[in-house]
C-alpha atoms as a PDB file:
ATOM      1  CA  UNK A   1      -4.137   2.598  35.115  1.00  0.00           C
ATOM      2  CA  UNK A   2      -7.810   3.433  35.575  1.00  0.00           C
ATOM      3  CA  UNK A   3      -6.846   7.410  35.213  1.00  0.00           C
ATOM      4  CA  UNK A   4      -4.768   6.784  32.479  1.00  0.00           C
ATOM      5  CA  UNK A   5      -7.828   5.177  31.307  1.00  0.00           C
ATOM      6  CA  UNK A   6      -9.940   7.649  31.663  1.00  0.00           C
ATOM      7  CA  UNK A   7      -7.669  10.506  29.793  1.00  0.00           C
ATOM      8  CA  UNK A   8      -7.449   7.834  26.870  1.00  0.00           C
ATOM      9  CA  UNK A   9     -10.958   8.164  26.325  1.00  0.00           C
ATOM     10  CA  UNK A  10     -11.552  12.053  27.059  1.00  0.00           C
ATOM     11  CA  UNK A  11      -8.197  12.776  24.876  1.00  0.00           C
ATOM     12  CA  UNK A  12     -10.474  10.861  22.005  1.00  0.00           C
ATOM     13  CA  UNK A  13     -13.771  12.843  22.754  1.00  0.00           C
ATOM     14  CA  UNK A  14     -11.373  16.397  22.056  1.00  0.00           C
ATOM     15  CA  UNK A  15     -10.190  15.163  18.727  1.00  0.00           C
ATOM     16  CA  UNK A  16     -13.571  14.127  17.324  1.00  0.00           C
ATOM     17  CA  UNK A  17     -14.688  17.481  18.158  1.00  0.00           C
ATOM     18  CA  UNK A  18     -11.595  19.387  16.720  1.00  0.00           C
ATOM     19  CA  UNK A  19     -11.603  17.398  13.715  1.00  0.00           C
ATOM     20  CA  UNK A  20     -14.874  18.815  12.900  1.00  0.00           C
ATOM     21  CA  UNK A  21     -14.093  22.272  13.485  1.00  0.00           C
ATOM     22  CA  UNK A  22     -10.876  21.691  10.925  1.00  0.00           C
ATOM     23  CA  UNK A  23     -12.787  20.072   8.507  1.00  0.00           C
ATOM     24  CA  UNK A  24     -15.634  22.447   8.507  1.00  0.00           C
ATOM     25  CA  UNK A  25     -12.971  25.928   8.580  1.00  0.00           C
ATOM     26  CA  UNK A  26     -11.281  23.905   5.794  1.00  0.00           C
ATOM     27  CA  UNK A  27     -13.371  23.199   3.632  1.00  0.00           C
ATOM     28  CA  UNK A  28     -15.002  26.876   3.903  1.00  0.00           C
ATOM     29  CA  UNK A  29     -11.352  28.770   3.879  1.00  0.00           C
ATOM     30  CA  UNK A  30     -10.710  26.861   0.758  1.00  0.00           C
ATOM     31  CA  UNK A  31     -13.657  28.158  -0.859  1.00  0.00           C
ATOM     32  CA  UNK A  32     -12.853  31.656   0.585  1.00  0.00           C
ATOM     33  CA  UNK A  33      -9.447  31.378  -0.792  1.00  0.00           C
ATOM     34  CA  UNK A  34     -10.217  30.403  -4.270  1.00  0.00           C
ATOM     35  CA  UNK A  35      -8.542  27.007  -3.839  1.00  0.00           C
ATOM     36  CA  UNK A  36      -9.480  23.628  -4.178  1.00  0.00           C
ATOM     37  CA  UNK A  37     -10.073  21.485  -1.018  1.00  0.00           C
ATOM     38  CA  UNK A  38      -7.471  19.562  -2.510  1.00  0.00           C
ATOM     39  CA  UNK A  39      -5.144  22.146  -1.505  1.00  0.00           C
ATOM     40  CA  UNK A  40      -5.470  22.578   2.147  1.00  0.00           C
ATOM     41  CA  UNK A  41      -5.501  18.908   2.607  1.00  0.00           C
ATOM     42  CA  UNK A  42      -2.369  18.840   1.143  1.00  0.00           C
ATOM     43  CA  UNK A  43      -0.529  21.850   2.846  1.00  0.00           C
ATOM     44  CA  UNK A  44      -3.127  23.340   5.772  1.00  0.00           C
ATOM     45  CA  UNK A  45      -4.556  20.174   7.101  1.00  0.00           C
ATOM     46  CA  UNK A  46      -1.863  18.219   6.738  1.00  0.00           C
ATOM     47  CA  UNK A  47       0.998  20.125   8.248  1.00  0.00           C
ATOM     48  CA  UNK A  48      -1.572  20.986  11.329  1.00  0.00           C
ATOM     49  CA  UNK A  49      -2.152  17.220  11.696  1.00  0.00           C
ATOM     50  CA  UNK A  50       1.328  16.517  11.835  1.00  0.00           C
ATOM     51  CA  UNK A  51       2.095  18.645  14.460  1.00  0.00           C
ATOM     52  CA  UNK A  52       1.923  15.757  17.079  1.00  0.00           C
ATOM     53  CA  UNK A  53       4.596  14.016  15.235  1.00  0.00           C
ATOM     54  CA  UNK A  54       6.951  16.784  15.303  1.00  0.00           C
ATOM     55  CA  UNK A  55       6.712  17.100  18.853  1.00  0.00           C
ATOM     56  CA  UNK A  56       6.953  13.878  20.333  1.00  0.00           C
ATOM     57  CA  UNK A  57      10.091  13.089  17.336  1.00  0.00           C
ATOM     58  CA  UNK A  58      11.794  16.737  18.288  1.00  0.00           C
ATOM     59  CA  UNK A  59      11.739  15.772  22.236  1.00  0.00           C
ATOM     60  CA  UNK A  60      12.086  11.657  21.705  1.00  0.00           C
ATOM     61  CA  UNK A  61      15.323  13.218  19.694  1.00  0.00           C
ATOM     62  CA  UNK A  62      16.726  15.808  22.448  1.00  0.00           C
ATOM     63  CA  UNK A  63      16.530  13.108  24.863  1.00  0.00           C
ATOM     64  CA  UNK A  64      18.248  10.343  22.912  1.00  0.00           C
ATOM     65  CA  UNK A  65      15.239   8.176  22.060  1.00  0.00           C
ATOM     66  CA  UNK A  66      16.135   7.952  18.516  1.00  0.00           C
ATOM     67  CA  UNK A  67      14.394   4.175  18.022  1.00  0.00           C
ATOM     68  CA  UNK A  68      10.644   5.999  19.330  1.00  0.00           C
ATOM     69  CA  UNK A  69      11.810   9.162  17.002  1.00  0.00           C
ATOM     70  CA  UNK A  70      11.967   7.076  13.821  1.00  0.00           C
ATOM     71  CA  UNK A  71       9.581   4.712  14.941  1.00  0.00           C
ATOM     72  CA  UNK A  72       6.761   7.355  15.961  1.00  0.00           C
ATOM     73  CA  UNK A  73       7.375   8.611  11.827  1.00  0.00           C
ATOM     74  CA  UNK A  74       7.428   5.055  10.160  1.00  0.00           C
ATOM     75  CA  UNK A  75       4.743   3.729  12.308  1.00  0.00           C
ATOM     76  CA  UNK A  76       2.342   6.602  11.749  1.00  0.00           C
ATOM     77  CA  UNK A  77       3.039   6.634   7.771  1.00  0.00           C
ATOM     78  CA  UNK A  78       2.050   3.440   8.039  1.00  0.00           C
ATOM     79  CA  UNK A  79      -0.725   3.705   9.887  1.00  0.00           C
ATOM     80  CA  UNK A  80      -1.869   6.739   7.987  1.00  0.00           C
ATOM     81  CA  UNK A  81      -2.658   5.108   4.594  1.00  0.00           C
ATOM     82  CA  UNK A  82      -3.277   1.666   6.061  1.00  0.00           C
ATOM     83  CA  UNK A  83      -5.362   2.351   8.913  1.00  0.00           C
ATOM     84  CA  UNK A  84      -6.675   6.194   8.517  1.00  0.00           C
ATOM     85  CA  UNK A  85      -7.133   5.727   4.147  1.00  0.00           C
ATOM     86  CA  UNK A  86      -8.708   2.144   4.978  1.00  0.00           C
ATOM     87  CA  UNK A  87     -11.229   3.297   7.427  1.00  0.00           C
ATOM     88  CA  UNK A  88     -12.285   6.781   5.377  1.00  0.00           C
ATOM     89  CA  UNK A  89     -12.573   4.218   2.418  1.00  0.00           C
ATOM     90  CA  UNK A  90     -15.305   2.214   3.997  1.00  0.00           C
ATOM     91  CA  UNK A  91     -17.228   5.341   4.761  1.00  0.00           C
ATOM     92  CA  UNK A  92     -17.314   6.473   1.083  1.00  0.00           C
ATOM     93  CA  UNK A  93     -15.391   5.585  -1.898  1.00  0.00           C
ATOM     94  CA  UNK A  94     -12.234   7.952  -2.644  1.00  0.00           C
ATOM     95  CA  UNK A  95     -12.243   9.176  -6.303  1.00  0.00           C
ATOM     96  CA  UNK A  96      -8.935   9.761  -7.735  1.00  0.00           C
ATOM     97  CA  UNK A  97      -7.364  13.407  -8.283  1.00  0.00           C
ATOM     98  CA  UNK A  98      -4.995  13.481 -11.239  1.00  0.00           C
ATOM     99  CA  UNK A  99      -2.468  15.612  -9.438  1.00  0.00           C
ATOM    100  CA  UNK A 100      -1.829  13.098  -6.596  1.00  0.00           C
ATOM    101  CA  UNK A 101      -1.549  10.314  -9.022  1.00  0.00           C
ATOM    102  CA  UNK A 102       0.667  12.236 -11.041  1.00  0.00           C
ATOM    103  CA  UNK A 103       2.277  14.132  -8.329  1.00  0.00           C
ATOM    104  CA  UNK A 104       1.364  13.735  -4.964  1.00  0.00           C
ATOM    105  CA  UNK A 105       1.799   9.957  -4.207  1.00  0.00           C
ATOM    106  CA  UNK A 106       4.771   9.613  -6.152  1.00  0.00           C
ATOM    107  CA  UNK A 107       6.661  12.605  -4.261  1.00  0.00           C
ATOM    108  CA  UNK A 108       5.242  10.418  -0.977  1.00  0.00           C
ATOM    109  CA  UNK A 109       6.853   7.345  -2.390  1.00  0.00           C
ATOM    110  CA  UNK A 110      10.753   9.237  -3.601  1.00  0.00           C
ATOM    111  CA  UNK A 111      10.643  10.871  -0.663  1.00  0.00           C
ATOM    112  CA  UNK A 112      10.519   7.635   1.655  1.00  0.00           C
ATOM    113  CA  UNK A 113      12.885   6.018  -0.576  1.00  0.00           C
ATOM    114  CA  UNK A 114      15.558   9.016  -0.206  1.00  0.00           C
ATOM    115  CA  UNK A 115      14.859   8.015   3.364  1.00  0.00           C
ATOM    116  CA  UNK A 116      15.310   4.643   3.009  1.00  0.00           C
ATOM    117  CA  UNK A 117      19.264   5.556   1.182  1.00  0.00           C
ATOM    118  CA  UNK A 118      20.094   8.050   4.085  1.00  0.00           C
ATOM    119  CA  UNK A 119      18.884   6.023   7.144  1.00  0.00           C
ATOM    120  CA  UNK A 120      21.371   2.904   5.751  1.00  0.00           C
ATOM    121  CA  UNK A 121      24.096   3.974   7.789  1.00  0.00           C
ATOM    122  CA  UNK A 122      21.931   4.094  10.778  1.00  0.00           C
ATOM    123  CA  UNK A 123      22.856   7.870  11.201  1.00  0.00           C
ATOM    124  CA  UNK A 124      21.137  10.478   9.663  1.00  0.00           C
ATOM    125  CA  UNK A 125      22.684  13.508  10.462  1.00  0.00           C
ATOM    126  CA  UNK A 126      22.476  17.530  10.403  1.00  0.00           C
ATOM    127  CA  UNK A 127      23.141  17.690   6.578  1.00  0.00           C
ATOM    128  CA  UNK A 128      20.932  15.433   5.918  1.00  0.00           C
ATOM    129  CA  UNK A 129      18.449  16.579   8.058  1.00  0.00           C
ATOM    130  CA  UNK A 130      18.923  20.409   6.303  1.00  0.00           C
ATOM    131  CA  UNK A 131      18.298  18.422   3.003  1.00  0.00           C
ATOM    132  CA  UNK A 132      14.593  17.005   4.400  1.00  0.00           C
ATOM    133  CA  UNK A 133      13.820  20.956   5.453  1.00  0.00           C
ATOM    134  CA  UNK A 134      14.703  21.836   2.029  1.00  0.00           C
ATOM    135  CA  UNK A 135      12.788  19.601   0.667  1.00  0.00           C
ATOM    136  CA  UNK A 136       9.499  20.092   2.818  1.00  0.00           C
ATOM    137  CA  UNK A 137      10.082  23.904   1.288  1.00  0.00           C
ATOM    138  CA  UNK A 138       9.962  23.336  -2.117  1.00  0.00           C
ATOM    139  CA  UNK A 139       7.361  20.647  -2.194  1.00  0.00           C
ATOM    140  CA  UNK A 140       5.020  23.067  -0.411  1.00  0.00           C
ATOM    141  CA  UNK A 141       5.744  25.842  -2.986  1.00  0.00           C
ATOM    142  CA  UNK A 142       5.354  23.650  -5.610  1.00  0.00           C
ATOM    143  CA  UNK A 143       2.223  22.159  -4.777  1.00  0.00           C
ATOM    144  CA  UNK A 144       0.479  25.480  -3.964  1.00  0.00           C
ATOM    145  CA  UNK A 145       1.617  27.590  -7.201  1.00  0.00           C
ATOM    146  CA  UNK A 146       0.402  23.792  -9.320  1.00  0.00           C
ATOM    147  CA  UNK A 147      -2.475  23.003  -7.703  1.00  0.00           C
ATOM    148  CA  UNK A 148      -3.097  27.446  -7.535  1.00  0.00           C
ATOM    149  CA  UNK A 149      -2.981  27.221 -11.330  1.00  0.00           C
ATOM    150  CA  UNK A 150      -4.645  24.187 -12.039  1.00  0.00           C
ATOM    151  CA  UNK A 151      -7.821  25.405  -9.750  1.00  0.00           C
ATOM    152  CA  UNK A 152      -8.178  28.360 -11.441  1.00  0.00           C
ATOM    153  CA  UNK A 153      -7.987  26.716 -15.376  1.00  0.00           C
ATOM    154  CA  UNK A 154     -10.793  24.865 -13.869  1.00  0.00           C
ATOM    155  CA  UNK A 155     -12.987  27.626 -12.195  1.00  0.00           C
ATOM    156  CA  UNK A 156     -15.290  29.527 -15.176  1.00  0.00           C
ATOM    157  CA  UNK A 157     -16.916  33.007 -14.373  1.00  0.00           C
ATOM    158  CA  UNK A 158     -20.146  30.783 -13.797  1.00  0.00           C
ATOM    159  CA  UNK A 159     -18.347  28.612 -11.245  1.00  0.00           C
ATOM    160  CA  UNK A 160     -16.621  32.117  -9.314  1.00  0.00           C
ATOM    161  CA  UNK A 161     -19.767  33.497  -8.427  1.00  0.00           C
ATOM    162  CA  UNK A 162     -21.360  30.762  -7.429  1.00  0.00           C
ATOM    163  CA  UNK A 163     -18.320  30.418  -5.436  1.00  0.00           C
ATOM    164  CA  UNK A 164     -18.154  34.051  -3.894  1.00  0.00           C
ATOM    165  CA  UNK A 165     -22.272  32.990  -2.638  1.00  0.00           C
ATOM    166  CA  UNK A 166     -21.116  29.877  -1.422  1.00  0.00           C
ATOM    167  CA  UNK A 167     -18.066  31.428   0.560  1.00  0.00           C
ATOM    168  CA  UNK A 168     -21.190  33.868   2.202  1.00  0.00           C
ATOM    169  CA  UNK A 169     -23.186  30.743   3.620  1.00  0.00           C
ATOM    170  CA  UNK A 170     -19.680  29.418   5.040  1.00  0.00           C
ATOM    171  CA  UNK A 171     -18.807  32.418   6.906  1.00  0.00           C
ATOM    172  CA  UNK A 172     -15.680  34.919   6.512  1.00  0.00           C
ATOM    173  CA  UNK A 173     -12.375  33.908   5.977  1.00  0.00           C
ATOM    174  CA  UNK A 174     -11.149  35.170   9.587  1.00  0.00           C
ATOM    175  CA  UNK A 175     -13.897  32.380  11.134  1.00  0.00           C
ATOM    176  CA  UNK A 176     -12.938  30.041   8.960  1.00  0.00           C
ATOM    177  CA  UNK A 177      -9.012  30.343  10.128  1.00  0.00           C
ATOM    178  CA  UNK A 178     -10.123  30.771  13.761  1.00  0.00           C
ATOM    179  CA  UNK A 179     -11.763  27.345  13.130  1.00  0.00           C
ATOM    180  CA  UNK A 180      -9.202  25.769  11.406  1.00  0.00           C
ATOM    181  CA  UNK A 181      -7.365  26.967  14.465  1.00  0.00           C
ATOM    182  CA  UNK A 182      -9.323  25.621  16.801  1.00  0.00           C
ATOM    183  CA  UNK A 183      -9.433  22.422  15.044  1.00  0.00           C
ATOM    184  CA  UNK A 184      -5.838  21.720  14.959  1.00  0.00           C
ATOM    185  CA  UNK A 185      -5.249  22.821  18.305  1.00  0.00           C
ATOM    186  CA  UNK A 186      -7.768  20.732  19.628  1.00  0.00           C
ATOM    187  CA  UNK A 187      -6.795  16.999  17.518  1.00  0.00           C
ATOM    188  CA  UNK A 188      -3.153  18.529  18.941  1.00  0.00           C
ATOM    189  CA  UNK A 189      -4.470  18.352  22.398  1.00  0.00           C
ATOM    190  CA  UNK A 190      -6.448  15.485  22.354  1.00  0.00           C
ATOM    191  CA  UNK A 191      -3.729  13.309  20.714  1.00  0.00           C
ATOM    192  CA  UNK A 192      -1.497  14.471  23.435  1.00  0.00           C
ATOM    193  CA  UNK A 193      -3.509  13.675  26.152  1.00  0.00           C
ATOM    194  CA  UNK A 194      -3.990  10.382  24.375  1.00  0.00           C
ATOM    195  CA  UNK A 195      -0.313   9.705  23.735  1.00  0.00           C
ATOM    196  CA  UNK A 196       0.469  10.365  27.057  1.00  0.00           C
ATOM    197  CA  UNK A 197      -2.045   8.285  28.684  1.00  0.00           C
ATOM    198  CA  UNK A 198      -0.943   5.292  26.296  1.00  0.00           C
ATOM    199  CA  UNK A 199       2.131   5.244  26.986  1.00  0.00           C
ATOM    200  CA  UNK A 200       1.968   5.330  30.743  1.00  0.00           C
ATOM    201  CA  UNK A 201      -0.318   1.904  30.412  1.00  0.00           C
ATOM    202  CA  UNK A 202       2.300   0.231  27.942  1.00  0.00           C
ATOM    203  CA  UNK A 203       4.948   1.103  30.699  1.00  0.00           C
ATOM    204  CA  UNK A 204       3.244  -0.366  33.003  1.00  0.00           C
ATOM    205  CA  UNK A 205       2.793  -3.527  30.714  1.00  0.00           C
ATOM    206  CA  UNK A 206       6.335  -3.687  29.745  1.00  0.00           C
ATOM    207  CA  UNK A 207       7.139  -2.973  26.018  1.00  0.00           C
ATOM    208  CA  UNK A 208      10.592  -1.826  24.128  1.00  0.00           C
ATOM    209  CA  UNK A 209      10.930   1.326  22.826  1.00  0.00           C
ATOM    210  CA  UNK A 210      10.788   0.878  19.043  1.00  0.00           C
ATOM    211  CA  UNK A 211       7.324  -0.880  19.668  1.00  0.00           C
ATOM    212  CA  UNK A 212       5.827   1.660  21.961  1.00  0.00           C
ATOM    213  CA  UNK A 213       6.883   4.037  19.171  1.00  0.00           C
ATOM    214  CA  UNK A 214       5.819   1.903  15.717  1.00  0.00           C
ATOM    215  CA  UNK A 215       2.312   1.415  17.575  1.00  0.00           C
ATOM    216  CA  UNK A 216       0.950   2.782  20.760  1.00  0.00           C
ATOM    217  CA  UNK A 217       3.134   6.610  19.853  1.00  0.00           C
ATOM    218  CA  UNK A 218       2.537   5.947  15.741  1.00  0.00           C
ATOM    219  CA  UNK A 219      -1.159   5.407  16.602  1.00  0.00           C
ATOM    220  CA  UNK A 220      -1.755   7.975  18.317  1.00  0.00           C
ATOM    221  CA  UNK A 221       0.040  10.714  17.116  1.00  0.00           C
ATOM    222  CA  UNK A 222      -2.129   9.734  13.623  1.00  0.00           C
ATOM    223  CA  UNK A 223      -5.433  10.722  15.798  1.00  0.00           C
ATOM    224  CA  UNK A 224      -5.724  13.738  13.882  1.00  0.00           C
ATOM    225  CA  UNK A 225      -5.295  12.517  10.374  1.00  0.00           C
ATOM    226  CA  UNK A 226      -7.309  10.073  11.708  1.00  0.00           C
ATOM    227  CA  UNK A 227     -10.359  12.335  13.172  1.00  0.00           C
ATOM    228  CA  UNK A 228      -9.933  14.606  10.288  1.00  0.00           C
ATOM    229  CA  UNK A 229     -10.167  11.865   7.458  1.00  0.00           C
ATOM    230  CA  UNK A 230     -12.736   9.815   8.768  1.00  0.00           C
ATOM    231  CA  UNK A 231     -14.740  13.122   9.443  1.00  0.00           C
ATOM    232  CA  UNK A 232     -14.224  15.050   6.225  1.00  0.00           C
ATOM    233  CA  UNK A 233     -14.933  11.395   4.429  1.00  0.00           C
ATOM    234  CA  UNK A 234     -18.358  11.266   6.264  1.00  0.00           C
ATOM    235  CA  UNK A 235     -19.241  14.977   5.239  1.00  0.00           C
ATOM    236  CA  UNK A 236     -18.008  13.952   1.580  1.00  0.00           C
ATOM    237  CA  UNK A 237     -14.983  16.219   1.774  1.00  0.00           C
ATOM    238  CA  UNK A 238     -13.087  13.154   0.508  1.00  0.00           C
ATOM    239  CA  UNK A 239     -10.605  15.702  -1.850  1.00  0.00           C
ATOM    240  CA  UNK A 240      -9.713  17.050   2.120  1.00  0.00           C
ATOM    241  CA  UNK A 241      -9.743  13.492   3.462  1.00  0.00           C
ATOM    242  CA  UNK A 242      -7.100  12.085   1.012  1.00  0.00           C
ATOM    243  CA  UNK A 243      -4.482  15.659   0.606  1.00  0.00           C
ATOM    244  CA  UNK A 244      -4.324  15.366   4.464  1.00  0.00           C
ATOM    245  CA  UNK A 245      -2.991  11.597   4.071  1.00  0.00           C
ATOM    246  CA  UNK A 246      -0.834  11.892   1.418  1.00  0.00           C
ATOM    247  CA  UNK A 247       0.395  15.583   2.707  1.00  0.00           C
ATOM    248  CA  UNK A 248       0.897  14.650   6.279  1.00  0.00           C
ATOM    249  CA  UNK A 249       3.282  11.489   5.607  1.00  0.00           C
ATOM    250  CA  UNK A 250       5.349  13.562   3.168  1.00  0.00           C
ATOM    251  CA  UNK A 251       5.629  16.278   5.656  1.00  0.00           C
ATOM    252  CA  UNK A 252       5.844  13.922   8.592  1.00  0.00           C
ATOM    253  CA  UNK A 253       9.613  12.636   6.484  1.00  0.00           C
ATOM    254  CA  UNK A 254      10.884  16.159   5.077  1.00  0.00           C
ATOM    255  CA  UNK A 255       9.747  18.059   8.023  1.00  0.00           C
ATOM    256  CA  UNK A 256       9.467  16.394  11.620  1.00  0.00           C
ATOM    257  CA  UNK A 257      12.649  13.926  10.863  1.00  0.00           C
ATOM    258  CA  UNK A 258      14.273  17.269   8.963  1.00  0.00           C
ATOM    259  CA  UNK A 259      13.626  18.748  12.447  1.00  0.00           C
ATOM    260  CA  UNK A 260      14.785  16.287  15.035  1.00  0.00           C
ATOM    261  CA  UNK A 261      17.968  15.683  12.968  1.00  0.00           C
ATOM    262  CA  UNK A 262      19.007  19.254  12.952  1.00  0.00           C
ATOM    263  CA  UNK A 263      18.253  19.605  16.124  1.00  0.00           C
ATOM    264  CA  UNK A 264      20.273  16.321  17.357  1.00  0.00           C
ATOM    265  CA  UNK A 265      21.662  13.660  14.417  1.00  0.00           C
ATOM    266  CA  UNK A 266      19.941  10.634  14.659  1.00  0.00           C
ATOM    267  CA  UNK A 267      21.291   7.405  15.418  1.00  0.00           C
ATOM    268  CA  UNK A 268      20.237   3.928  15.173  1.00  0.00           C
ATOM    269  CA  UNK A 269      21.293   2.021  17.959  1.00  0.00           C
ATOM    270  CA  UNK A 270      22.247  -1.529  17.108  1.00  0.00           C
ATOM    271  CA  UNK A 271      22.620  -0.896  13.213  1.00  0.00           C
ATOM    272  CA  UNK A 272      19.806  -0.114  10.181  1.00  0.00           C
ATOM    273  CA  UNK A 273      19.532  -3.711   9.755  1.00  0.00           C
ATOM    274  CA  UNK A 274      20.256  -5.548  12.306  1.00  0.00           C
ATOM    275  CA  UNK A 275      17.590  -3.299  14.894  1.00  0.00           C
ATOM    276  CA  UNK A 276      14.961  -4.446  11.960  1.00  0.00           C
ATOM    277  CA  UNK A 277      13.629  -0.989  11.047  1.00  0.00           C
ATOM    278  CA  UNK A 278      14.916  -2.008   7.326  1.00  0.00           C
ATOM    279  CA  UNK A 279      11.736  -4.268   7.392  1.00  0.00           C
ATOM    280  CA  UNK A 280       9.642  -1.303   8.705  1.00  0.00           C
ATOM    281  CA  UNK A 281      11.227   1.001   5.974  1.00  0.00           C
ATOM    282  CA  UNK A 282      10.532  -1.600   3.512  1.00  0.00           C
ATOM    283  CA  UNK A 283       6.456  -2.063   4.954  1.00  0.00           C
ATOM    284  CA  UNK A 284       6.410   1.846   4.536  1.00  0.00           C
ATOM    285  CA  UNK A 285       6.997   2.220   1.563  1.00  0.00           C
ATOM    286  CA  UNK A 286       4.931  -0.782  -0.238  1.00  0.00           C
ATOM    287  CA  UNK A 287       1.771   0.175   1.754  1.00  0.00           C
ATOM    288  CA  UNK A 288       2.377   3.707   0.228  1.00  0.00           C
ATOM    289  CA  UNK A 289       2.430   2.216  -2.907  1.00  0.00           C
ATOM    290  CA  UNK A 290      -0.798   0.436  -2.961  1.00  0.00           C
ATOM    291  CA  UNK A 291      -3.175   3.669  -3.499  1.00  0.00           C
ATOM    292  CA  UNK A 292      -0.715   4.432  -6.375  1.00  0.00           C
ATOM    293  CA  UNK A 293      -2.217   1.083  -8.004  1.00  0.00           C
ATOM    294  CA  UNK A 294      -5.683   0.712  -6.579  1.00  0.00           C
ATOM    295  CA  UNK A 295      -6.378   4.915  -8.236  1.00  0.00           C
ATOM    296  CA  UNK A 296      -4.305   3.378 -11.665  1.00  0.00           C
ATOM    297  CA  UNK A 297      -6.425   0.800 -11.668  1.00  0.00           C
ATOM    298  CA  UNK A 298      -9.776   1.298 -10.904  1.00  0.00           C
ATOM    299  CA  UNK A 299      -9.649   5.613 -10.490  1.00  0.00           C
ATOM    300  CA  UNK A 300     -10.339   5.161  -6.907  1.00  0.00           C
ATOM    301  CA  UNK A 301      -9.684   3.966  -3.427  1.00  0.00           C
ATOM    302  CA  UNK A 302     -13.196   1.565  -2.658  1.00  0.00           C
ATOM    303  CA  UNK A 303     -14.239   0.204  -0.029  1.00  0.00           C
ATOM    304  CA  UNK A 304     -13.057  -2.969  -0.921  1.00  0.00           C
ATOM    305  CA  UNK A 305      -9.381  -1.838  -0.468  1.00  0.00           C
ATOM    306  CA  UNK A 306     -10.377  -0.162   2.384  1.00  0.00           C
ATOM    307  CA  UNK A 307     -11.102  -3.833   3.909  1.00  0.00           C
ATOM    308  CA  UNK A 308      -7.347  -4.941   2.302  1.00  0.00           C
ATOM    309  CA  UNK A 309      -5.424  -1.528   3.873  1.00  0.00           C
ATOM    310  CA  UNK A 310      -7.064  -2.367   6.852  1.00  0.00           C
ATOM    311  CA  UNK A 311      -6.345  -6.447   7.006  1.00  0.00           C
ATOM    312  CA  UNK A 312      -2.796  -5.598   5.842  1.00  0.00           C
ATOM    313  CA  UNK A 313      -2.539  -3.316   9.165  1.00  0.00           C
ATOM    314  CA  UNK A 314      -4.023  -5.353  11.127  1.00  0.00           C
ATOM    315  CA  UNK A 315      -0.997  -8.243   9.600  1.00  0.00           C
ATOM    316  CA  UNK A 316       1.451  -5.622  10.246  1.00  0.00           C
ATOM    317  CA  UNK A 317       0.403  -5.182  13.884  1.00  0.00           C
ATOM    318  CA  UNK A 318       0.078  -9.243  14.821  1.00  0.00           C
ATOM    319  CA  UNK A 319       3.706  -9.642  13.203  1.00  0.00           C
ATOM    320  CA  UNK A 320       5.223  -6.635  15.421  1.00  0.00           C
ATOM    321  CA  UNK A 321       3.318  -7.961  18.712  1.00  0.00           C
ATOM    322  CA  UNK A 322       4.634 -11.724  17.790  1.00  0.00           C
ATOM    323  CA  UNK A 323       8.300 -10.012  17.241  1.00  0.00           C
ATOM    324  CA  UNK A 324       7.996  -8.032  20.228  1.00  0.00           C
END
């Protein structure tokens, strides 16, 4: 327990530190690049983050843990905009973008419901697994050639060569990939080591599997949104803060469930309903919702609904431990 300890905490010193080389080679590769931060948040960042997810759903999967596979993806969408949105929130106030109001969010939200429909038979099989890859595909071409030709409607001669100086101070584009690298790799790592570690204590405590996997495996395979948000919201790089939320939990439905399901159908043991995910669908995709409304409403995500994402996680949590 006391080692296991120890690698929790040493797992969480790696990810602080990779988070700030991936928000730093970010935020410099986007200027390098011509794109907006936006951007890589949505598509760079976010897929890199997500890596964690993919591998612990991909082996949880192969080895007929299909309650943690679904669970690790539900629990850290959830945890994503409740906890990791909340706490970058209370750092700084996030602004709205138009193109995640208009685009973004509501691709999160039809893509969780399309979930929701294909999950109902408490299967969800190679075909429809192909049909989340597809999907992961076009939204990620989409974006990019949208948000490509947005950027550049907004970017005046003035603005490009201030740009091409700026992109001097952050360094070339091959250091800013190597550190983008570096970052991933090392939230990757961290969360790993972190993962690992938590999971050995909540053996040892005696949990079921679809709680390990909506919490303790949820939780901490959302380190790196996590580190990254709550970094690039301290640095003000809140356009990189909010893509990587709203990009990793699309890509963490299209791709890492897309994934596992091709690579072994998934299947709910004890039914959709009756094993209670339905309720943890259902949690999803409200809490997904809410920065919809709170950017409608008031063009941004303050710290005031930080406080609310983070009381309704901290709800969500008490009710699953009082379940459990």
């Amino acid at each position: 327990m006391t080692l296991s300890l120890a690698f929790f905490i040493i797992g969480l010193i790696i990810i602080y530190y990779g988070a700030e080389f991936l928000v730093k080679g970010a935020s410099g590769l986007a200027q390098s690049l011509g794109m907006s931060p936006m951007v890589i948040g949505l598509t760079v960042v976010a897929f890199g983050t997500s890596t964690p997810e993919i591998f612990v759903s991909v082996v949880s999967s192969l080895k007929g843990k299909s309650m943690l596979a679904v669970g690790n993806v539900i629990g850290s969408n959830i945890c994503n905009i409740a906890l990791v949105l909340g706490l970058a929130a209370l750092f700084l106030p996030i602004p709205g973008q138009p193109s995640v109001i208009r685009r973004d969010i509501p691709v999160m939200l039809g893509v969780s419901l399309y979930l929701l429909v294909i999950s109902y038979n408490s299967v969800i099989g190679r075909l429809e697994g192909a049909t989340l890859l597809a999907g992961i595909i076009l939204y990620t071409f989409l974006n990019y050639t949208m948000a490509r030709r947005e950027f550049k409607k907004l970017t005046g001669k003035v603005n490009i060569s201030k740009q091409k100086i700026d992109s001097k101070k952050t360094g070339s584009s091959l250091w800013q990939t190597g550190q983008v690298s570096l970052g991933i790799a090392g939230v990757v790592a961290g969360a790993e080591l972190m993962i690992d570690s938590a999971i050995k204590i909540m053996s040892v405590l005696g949990v079921s599997e679809k709680f390990i996997g909506l919490t303790i495996v949820a939780f901490g395979t959302s380190l790196p949104e996590l580190a990254t948000s709550v970094v690039a919201a301290w640095k003000k790089e809140m356009d990189i803060s909010l893509g990587n939320l709203v990009g990793s939990n699309v890509f963490n439905i299209l791709c890492v469930l897309g994934v596992a399901s091709v690579v072994r159908p998934i299947i709910i043991p004890g039914g959709f309903i009756q094993s209670g995910l339905f309720f943890d669908y259902m949690v999803m995709i409200f809490i997904s919702f809410l920065p919809w409304i709170m950017m409608r409403v008031s063009y941004k995500i303050s710290r005031a609904h930080g406080i609310f994402l983070l009381s309704l996680y901290g709800a969500y949590l008490v009710f699953l431990i009082i379940k459990s």
